[in-house]
PDB file of N, CA and C in Angstrom:
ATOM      1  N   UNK A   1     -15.860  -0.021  24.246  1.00  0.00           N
ATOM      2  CA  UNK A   1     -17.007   0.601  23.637  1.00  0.00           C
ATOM      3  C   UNK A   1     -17.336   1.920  24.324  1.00  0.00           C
ATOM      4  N   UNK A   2     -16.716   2.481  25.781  1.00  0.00           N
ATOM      5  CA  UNK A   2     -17.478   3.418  25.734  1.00  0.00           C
ATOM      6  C   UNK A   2     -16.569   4.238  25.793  1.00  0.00           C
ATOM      7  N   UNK A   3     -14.993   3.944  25.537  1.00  0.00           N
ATOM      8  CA  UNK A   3     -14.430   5.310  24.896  1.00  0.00           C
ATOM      9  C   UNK A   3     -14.673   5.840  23.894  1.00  0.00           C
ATOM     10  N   UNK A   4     -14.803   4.055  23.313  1.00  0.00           N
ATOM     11  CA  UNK A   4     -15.294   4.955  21.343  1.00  0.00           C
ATOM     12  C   UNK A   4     -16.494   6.043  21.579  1.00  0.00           C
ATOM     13  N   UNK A   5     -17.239   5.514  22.573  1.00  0.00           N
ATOM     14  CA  UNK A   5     -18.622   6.036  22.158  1.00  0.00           C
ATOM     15  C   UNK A   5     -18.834   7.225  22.806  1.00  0.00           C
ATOM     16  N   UNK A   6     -17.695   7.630  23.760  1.00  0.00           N
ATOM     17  CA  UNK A   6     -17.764   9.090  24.371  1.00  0.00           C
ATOM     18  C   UNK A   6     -16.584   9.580  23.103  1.00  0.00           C
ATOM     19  N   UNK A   7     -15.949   9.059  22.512  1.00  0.00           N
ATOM     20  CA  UNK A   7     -15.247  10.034  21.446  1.00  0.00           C
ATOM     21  C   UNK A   7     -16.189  10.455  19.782  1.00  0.00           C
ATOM     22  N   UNK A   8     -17.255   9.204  19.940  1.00  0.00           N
ATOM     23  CA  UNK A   8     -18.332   9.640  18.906  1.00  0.00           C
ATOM     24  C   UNK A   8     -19.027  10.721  19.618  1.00  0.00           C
ATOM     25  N   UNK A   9     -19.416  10.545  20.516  1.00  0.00           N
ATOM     26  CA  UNK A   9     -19.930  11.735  20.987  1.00  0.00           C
ATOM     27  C   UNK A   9     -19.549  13.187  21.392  1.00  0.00           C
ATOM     28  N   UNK A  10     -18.279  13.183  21.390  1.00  0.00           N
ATOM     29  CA  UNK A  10     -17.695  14.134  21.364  1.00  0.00           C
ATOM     30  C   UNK A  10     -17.466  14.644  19.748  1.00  0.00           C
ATOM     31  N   UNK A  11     -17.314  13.608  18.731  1.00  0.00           N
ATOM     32  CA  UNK A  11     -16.324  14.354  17.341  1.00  0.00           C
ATOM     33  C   UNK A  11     -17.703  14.549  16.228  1.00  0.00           C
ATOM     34  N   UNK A  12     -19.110  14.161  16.943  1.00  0.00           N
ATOM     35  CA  UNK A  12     -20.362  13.749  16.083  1.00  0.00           C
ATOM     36  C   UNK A  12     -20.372  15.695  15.924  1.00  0.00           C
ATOM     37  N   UNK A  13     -20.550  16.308  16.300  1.00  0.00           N
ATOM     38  CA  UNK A  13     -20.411  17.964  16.121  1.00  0.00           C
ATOM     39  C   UNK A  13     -19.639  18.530  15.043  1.00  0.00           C
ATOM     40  N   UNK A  14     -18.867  17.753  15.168  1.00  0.00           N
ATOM     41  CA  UNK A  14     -17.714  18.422  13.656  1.00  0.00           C
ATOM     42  C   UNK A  14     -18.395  17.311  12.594  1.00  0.00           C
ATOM     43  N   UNK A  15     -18.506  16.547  12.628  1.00  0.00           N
ATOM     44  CA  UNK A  15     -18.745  15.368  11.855  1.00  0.00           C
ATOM     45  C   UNK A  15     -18.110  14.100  11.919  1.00  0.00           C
ATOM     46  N   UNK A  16     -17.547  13.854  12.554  1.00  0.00           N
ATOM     47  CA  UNK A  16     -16.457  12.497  12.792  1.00  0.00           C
ATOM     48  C   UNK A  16     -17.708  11.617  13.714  1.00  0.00           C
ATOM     49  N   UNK A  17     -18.453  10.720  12.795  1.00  0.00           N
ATOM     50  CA  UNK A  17     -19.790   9.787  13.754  1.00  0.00           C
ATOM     51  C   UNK A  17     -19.380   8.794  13.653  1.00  0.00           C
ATOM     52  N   UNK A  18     -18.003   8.059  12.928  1.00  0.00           N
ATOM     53  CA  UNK A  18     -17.828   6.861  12.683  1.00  0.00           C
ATOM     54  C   UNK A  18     -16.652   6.348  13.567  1.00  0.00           C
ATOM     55  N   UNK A  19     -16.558   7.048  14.784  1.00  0.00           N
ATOM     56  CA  UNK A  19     -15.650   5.974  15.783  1.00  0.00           C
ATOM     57  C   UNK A  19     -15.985   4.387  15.998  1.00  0.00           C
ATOM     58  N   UNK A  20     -17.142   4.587  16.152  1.00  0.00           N
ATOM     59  CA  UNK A  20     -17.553   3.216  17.018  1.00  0.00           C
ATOM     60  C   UNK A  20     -17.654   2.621  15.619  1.00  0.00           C
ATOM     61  N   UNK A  21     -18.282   2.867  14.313  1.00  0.00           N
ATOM     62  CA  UNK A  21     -18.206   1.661  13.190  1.00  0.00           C
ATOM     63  C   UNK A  21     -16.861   1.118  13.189  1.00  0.00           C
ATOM     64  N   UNK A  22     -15.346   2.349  13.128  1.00  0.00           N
ATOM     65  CA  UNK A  22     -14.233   1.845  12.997  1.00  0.00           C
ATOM     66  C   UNK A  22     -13.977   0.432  14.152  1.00  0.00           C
ATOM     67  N   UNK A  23     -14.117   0.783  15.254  1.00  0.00           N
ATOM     68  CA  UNK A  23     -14.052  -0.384  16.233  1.00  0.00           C
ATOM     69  C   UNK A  23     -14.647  -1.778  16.193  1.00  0.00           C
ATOM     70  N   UNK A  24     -15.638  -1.426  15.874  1.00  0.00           N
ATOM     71  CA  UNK A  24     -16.679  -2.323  15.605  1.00  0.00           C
ATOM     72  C   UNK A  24     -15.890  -3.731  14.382  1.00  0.00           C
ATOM     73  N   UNK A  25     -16.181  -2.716  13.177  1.00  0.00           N
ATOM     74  CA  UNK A  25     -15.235  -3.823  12.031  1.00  0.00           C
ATOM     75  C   UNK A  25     -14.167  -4.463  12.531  1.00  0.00           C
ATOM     76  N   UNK A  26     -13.053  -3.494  13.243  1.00  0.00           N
ATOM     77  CA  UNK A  26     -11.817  -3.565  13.393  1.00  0.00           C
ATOM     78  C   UNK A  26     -11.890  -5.260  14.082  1.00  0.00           C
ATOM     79  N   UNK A  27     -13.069  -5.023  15.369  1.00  0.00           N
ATOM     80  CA  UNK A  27     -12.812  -6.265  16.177  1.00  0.00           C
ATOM     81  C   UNK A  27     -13.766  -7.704  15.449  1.00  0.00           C
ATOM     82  N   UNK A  28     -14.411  -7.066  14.441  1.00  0.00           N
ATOM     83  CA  UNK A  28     -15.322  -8.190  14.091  1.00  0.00           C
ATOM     84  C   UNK A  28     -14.241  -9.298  12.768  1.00  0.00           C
ATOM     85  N   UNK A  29     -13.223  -8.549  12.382  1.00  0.00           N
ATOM     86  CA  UNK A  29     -11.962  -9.116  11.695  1.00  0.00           C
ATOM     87  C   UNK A  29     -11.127  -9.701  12.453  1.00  0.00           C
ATOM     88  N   UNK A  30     -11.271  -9.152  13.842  1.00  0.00           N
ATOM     89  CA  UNK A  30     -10.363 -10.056  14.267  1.00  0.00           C
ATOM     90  C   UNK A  30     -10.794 -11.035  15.754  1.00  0.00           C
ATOM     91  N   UNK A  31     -12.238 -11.376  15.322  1.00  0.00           N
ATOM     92  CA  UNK A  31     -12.586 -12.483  16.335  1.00  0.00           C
ATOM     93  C   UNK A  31     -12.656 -13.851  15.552  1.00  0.00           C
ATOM     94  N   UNK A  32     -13.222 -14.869  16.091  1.00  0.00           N
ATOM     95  CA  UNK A  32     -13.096 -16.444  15.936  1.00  0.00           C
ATOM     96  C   UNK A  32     -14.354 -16.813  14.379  1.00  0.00           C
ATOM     97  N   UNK A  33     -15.008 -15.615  14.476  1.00  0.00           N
ATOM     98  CA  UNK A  33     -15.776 -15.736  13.380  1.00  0.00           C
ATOM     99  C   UNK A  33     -15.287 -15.603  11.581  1.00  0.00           C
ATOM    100  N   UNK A  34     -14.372 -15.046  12.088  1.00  0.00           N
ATOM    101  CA  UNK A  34     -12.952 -14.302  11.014  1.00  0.00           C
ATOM    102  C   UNK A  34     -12.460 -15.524  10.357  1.00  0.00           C
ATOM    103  N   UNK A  35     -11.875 -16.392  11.308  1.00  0.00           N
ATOM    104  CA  UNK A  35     -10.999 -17.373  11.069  1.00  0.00           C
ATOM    105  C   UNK A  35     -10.951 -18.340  12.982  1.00  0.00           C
ATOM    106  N   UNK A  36     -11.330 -19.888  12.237  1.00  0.00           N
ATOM    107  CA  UNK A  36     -11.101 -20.575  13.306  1.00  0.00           C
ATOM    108  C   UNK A  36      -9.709 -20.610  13.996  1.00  0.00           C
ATOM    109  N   UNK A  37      -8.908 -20.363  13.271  1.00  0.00           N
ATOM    110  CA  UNK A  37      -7.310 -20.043  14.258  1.00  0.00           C
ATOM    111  C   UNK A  37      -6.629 -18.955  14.099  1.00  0.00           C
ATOM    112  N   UNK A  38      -6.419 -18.776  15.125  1.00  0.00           N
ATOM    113  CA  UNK A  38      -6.172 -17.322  15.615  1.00  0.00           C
ATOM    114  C   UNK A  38      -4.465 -16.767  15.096  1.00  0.00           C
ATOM    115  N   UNK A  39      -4.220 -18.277  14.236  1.00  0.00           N
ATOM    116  CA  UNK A  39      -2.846 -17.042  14.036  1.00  0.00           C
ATOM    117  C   UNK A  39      -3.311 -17.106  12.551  1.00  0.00           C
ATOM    118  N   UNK A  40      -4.412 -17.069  11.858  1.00  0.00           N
ATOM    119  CA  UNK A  40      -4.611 -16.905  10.686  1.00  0.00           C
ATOM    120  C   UNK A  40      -5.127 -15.534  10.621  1.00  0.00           C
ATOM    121  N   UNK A  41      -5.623 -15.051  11.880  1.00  0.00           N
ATOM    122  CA  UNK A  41      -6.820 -13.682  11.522  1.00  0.00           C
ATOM    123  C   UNK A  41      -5.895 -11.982  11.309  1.00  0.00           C
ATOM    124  N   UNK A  42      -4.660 -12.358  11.461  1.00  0.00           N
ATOM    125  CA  UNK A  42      -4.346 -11.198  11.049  1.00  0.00           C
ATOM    126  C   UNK A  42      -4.418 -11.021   9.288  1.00  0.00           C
ATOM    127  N   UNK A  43      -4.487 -11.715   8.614  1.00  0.00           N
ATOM    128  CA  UNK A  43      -4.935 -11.511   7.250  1.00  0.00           C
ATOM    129  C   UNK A  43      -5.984 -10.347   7.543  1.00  0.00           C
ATOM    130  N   UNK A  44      -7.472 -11.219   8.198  1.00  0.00           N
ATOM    131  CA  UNK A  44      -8.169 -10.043   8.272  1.00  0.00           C
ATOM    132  C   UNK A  44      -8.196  -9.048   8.853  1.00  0.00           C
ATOM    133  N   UNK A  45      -7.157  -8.774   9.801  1.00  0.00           N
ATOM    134  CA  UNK A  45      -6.965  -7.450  10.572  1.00  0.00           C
ATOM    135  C   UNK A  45      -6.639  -6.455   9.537  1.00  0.00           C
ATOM    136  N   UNK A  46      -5.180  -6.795   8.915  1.00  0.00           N
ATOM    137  CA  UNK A  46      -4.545  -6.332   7.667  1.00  0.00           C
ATOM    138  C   UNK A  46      -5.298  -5.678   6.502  1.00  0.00           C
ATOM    139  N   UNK A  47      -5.958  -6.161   5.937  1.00  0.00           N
ATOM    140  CA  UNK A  47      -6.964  -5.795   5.288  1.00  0.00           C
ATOM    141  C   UNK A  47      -7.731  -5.090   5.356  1.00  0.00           C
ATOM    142  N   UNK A  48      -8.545  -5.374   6.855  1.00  0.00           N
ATOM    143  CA  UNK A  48      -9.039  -3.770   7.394  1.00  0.00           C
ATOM    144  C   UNK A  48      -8.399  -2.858   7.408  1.00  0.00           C
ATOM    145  N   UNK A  49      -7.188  -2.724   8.044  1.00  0.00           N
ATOM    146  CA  UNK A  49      -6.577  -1.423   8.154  1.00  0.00           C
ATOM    147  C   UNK A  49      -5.837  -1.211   6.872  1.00  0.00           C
ATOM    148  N   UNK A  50      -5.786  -1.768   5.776  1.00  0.00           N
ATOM    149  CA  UNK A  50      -5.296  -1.281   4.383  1.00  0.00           C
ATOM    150  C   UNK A  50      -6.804  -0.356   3.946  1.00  0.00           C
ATOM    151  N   UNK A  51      -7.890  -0.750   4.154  1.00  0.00           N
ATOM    152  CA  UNK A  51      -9.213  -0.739   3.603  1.00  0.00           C
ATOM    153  C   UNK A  51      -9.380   0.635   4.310  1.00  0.00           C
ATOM    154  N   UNK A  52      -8.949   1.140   5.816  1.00  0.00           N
ATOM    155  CA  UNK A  52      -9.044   1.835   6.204  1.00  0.00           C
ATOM    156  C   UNK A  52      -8.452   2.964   5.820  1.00  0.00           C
ATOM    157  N   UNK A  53      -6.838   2.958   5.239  1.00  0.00           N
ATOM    158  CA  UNK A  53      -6.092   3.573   5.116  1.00  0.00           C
ATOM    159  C   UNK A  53      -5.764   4.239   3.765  1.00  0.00           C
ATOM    160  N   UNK A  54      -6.863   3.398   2.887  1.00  0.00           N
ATOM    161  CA  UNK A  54      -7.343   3.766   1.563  1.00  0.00           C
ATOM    162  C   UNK A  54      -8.566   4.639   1.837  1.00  0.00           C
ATOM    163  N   UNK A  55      -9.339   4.496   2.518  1.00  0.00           N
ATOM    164  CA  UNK A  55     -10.691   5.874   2.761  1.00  0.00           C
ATOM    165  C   UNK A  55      -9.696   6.497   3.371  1.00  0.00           C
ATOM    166  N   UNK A  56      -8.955   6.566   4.092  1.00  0.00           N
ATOM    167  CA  UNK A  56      -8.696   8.296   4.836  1.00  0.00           C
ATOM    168  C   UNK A  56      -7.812   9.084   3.874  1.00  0.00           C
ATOM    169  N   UNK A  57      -7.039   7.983   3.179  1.00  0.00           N
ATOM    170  CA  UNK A  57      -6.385   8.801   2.044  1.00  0.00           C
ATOM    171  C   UNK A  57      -7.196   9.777   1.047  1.00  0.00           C
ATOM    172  N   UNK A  58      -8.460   8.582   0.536  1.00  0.00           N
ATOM    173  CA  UNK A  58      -9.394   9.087  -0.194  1.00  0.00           C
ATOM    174  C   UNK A  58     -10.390  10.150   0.375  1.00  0.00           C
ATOM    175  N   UNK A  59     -10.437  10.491   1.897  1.00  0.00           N
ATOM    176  CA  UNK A  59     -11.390  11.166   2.419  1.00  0.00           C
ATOM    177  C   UNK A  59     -11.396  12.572   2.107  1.00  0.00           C
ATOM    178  N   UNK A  60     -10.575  13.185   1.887  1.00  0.00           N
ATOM    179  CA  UNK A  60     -10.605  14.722   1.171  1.00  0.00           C
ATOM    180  C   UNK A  60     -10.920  14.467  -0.129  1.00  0.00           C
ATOM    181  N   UNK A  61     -10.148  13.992  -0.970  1.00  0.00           N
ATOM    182  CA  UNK A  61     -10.740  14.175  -2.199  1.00  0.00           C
ATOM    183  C   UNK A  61     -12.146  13.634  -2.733  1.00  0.00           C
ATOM    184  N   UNK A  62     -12.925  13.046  -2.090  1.00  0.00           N
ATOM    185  CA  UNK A  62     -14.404  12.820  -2.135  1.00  0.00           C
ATOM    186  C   UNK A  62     -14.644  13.910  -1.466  1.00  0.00           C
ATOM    187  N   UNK A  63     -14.719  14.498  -0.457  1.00  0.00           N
ATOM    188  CA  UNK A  63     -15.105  15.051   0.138  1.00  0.00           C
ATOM    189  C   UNK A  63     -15.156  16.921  -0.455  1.00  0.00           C
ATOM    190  N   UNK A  64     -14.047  16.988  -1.019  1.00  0.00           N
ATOM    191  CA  UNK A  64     -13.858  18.029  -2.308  1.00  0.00           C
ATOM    192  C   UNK A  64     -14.841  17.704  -3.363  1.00  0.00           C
ATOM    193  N   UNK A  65     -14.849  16.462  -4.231  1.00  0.00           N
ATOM    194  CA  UNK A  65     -15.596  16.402  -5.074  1.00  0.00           C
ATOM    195  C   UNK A  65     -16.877  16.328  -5.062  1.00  0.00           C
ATOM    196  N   UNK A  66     -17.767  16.371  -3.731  1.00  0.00           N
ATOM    197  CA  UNK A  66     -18.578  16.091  -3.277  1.00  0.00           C
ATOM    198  C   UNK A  66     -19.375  18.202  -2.841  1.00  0.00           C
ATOM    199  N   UNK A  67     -18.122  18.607  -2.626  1.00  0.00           N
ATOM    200  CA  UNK A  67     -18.307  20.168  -2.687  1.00  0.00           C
ATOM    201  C   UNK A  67     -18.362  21.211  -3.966  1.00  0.00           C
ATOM    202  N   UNK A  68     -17.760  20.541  -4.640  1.00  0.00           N
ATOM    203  CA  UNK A  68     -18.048  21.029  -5.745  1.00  0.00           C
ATOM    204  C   UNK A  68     -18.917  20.504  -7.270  1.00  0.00           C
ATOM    205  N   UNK A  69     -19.308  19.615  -6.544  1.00  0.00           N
ATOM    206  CA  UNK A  69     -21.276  18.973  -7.390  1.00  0.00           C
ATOM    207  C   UNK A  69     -21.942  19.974  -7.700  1.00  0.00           C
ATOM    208  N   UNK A  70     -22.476  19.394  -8.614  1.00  0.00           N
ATOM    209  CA  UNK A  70     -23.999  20.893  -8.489  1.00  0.00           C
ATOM    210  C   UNK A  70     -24.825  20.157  -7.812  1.00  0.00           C
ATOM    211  N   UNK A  71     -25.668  21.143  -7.402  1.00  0.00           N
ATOM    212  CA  UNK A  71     -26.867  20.949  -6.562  1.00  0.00           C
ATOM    213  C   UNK A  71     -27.611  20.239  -6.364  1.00  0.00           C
ATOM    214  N   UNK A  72     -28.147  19.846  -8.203  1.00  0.00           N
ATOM    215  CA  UNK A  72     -29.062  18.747  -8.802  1.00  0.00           C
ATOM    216  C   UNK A  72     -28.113  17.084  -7.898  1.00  0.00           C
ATOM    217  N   UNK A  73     -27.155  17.423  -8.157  1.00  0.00           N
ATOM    218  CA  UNK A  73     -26.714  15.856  -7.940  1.00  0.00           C
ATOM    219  C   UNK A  73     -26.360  15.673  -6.283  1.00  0.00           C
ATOM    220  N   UNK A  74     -26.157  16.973  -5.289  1.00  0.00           N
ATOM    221  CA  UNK A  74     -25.678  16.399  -3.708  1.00  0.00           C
ATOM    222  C   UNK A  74     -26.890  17.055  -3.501  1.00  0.00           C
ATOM    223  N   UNK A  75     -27.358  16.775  -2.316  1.00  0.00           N
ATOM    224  CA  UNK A  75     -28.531  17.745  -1.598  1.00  0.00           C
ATOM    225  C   UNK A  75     -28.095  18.071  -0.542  1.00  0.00           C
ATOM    226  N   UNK A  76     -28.109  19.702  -0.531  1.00  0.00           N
ATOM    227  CA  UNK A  76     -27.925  20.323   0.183  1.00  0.00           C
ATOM    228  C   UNK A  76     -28.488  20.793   1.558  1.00  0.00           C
ATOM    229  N   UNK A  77     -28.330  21.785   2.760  1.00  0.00           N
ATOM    230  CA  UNK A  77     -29.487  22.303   2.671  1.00  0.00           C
ATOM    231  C   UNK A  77     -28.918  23.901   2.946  1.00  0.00           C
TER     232      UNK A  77
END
């Protein structure tokens, strides 16, 4: 936690604030709460990082479409 949280704090300036959520999920998929046996929980590891790997794909092109909104619909400032 406190690399994530010195690398949130470092990437929160550009905009990158979601280190520590990534960690966070990452390990909450793959503790005992996930699945009572532990060689079942990579399902949920897997999943996260598909889930993950679908937003970063998707992260420009929201992020484009999100720039070129009108006004009425993103708020600016």
């Amino acid at each position: 936690m406190t690399v994530t949280g010195l690398g949130t704090i470092a990437a929160a300036p550009f905009g990158g604030s979601g280190i520590n959520l990534g960690a966070i999920t990452a390990a909450i998929t793959a503790s005992p709460d996930a699945h009572p046996d532990q060689g079942e929980r990579w399902k949920g590891v897997r999943t996260t990082a598909l889930v993950y790997l679908v937003l970063a794909v998707c992260a420009t092109a929201l992020t484009t479409l999100i720039g070129v909104a009108p006004g009425v619909l993103v708020w600016r400032r």
